[in-house]
Protein backbone atom coordinates (compact mmCIF):
# COMPACT_ATOMS: atom_id res chain seq x y z
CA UNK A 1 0.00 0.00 0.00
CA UNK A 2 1.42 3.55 -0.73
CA UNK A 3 1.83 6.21 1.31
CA UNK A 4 -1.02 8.29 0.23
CA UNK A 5 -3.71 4.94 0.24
CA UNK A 6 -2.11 4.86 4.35
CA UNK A 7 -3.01 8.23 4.85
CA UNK A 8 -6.43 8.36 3.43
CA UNK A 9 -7.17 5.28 5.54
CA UNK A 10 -6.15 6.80 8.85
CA UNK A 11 -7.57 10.05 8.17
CA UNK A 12 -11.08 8.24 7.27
CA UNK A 13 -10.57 6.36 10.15
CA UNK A 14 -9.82 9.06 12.00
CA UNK A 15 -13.11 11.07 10.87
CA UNK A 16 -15.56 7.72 11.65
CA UNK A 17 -14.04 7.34 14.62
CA UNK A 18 -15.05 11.61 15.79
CA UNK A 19 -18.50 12.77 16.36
CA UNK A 20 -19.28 12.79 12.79
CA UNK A 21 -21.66 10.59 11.11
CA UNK A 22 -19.64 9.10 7.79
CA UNK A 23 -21.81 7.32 4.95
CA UNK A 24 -19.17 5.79 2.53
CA UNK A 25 -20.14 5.18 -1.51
CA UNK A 26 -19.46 1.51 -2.17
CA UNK A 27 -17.50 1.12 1.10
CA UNK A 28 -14.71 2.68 -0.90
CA UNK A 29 -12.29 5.54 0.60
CA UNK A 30 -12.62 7.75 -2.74
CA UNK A 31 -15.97 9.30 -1.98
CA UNK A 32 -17.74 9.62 0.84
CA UNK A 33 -20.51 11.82 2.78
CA UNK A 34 -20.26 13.32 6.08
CA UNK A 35 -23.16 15.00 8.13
CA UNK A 36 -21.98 18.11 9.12
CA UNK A 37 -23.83 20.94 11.78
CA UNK A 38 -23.85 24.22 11.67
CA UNK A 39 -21.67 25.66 14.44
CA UNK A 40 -22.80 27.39 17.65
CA UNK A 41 -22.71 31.25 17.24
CA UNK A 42 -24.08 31.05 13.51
CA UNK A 43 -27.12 31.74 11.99
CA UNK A 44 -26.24 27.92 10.71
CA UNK A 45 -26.61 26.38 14.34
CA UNK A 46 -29.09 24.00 14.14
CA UNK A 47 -28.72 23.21 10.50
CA UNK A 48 -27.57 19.85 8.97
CA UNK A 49 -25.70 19.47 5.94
CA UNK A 50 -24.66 16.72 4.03
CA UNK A 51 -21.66 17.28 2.38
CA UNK A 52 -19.91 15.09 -0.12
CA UNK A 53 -15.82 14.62 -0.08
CA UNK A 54 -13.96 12.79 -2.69
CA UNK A 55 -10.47 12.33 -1.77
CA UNK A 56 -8.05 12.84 -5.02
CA UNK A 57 -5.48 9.81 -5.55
CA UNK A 58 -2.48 12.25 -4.99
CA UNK A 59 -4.29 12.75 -0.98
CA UNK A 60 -2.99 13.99 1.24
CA UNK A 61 -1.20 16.30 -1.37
CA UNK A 62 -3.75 17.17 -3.28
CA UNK A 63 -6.69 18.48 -1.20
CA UNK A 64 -10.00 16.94 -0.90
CA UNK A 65 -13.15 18.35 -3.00
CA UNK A 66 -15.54 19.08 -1.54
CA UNK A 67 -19.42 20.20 -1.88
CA UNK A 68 -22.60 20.71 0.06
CA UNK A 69 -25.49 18.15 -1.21
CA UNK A 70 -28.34 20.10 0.41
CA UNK A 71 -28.70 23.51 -0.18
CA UNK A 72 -27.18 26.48 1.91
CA UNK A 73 -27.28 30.20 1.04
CA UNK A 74 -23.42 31.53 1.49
CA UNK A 75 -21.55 34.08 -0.22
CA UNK A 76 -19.09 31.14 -0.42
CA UNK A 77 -20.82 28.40 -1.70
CA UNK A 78 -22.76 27.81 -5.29
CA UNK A 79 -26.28 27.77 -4.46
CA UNK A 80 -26.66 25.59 -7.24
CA UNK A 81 -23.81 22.81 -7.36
CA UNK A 82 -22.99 23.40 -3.56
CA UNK A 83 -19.14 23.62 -4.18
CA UNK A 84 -17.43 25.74 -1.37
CA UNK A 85 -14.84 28.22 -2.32
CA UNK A 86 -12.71 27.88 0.82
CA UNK A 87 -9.57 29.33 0.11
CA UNK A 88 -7.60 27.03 2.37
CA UNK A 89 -8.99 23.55 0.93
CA UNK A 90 -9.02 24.85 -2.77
CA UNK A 91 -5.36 26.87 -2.85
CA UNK A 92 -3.52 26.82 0.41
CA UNK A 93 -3.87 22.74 1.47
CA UNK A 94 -1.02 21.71 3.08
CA UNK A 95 -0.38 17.44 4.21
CA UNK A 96 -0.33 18.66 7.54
CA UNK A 97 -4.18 18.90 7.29
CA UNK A 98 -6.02 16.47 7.98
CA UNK A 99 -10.28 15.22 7.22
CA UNK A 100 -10.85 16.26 10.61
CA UNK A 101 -9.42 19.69 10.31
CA UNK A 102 -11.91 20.24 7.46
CA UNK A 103 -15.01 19.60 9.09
CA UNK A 104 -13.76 21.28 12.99
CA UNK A 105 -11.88 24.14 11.75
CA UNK A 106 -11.83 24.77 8.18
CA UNK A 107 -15.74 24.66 7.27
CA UNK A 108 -16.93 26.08 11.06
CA UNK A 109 -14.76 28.94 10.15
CA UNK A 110 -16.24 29.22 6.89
CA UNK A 111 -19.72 29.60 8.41
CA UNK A 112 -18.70 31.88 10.92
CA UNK A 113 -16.79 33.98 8.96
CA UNK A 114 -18.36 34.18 5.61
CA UNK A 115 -15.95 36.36 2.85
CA UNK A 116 -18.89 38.53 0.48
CA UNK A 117 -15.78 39.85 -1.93
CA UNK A 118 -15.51 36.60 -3.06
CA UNK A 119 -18.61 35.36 -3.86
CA UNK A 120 -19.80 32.03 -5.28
CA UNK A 121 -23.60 33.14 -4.54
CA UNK A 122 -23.76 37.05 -5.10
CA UNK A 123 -27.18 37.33 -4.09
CA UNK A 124 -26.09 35.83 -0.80
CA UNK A 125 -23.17 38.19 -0.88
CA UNK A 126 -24.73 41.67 -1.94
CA UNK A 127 -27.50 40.82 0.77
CA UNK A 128 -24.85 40.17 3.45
CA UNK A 129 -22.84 43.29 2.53
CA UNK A 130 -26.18 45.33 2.78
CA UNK A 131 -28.02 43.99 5.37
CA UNK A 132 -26.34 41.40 7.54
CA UNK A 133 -29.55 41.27 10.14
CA UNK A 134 -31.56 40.33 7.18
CA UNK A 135 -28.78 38.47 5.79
CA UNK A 136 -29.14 36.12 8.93
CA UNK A 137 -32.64 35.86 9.44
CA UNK A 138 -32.63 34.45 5.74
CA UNK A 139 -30.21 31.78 7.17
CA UNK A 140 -31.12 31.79 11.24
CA UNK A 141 -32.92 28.63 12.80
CA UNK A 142 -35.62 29.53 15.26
CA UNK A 143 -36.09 26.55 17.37
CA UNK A 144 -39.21 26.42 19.92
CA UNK A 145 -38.41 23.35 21.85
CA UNK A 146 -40.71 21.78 24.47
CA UNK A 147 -40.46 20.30 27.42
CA UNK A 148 -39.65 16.53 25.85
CA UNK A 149 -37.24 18.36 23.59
CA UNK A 150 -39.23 17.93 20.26
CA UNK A 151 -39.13 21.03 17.78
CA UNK A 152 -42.47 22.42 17.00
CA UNK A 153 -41.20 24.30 14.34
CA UNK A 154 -38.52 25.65 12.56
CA UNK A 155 -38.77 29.35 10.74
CA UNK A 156 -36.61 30.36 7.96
CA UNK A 157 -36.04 30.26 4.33
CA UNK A 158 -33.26 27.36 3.91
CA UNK A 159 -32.93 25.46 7.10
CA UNK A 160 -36.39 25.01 6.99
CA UNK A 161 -36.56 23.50 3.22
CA UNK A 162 -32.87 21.65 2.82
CA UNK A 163 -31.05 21.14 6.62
CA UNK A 164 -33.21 19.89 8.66
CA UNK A 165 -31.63 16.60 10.62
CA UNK A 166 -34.42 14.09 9.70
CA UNK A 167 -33.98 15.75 6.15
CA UNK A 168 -30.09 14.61 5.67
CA UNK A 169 -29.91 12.44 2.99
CA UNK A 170 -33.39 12.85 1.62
CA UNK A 171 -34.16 14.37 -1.79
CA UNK A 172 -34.49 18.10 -1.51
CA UNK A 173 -38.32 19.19 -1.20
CA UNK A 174 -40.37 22.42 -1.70
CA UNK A 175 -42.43 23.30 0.70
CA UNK A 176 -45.19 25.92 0.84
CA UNK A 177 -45.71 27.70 3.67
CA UNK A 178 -49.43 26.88 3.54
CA UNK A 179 -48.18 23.28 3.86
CA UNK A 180 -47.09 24.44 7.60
CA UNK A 181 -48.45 23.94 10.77
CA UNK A 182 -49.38 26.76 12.73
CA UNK A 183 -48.45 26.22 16.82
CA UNK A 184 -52.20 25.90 17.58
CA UNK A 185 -52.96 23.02 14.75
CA UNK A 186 -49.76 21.10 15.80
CA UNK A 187 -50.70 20.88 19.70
CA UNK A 188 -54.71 20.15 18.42
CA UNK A 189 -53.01 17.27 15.91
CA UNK A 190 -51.27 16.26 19.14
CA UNK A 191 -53.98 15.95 21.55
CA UNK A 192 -56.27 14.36 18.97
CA UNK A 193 -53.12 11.42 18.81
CA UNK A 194 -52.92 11.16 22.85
CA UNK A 195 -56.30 9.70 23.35
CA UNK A 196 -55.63 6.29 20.81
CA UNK A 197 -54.34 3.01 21.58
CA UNK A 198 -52.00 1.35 18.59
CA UNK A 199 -53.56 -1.27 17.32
């Protein structure tokens, strides 16, 4: 086995073995998924995001490509394709990085620190640069959790439709707000359930 086939081993290994869910494609090391949250102290916490990684055969000199599968609006990511433009995976990637650096540092920082002079979205961008409170209400979770910790909803444009948890992995699906529950008709549907026996 050559050197880079040992590395990309370990540093898969190394990423299954974290707190980060890792679906593989054909149990191969090439191309793989991992489910990846939004970080704390972003309008992103609270989101999910799959996001694919294919590992070039010159890894862990070469970096690894990678691209968000469900939709997030970024300055720094197509809308579209979900390819990141992450200056330190695509031009500065150095072997001393590792999978895990991606995914605790690299990405996180991303998020947190989004760059709108370089945009891959520039509607994401130009909103950003003149609004950023409306900027992150387009992006901002607002979780109502109750007492037994289920959500009763969540309100915003893209977490909402593509990165919800339960929605990892699933096709992405448009949703009209009519098709939402209002507070009131979810408790109703609730107590309507708590009254029947299963069969």
């Amino acid at each position: 086995m050559s050197s880079p086939s040992k590395r990309r081993e370990m540093d898969l290994m190394k990423l299954m073995m974290s707190d980060y869910k890792v679906e593989t494609v054909n149990d191969g090391m090439q191309v793989f998924y991992v489910h990846f949250h939004g970080p704390k102290d972003s309008p992103y916490l609270g989101g999910v995001w799959k996001v694919r990684v294919e590992l070039p055969d010159a890894y862990p000199y070469k970096s690894p490509s990678i691209g968000f599968i469900n939709k997030i609006y970024h300055p720094n990511v197509d809308e579209m394709s979900g390819s990141v433009c992450l200056d330190v995976i695509n031009q500065t990637w150095s072997p001393m990085f590792d999978l895990v650096n991606v995914f605790e540092v690299f990405l996180p920082q991303l998020l947190l620190y989004p760059n709108p002079s370089d945009p891959l979205n520039g509607e994401a961008a130009a909103l950003m640069m003149r609004d950023r409170s409306a900027y992150e209400q387009k992006v901002k979770v607002h979780c109502k959790i109750r007492k037994d910790l289920r959500i009763l909803w969540i309100d915003d444009e893209y977490c909402l439709k593509y990165a919800k948890p339960e929605d990892v992995g699933a096709a992405p699906e448009e949703k009209s707000s009519d098709d939402e529950l209002s507070e009131e008709e979810y408790d109703s549907s609730d107590e309507a359930v708590v009254g029947k026996a299963d069969p």
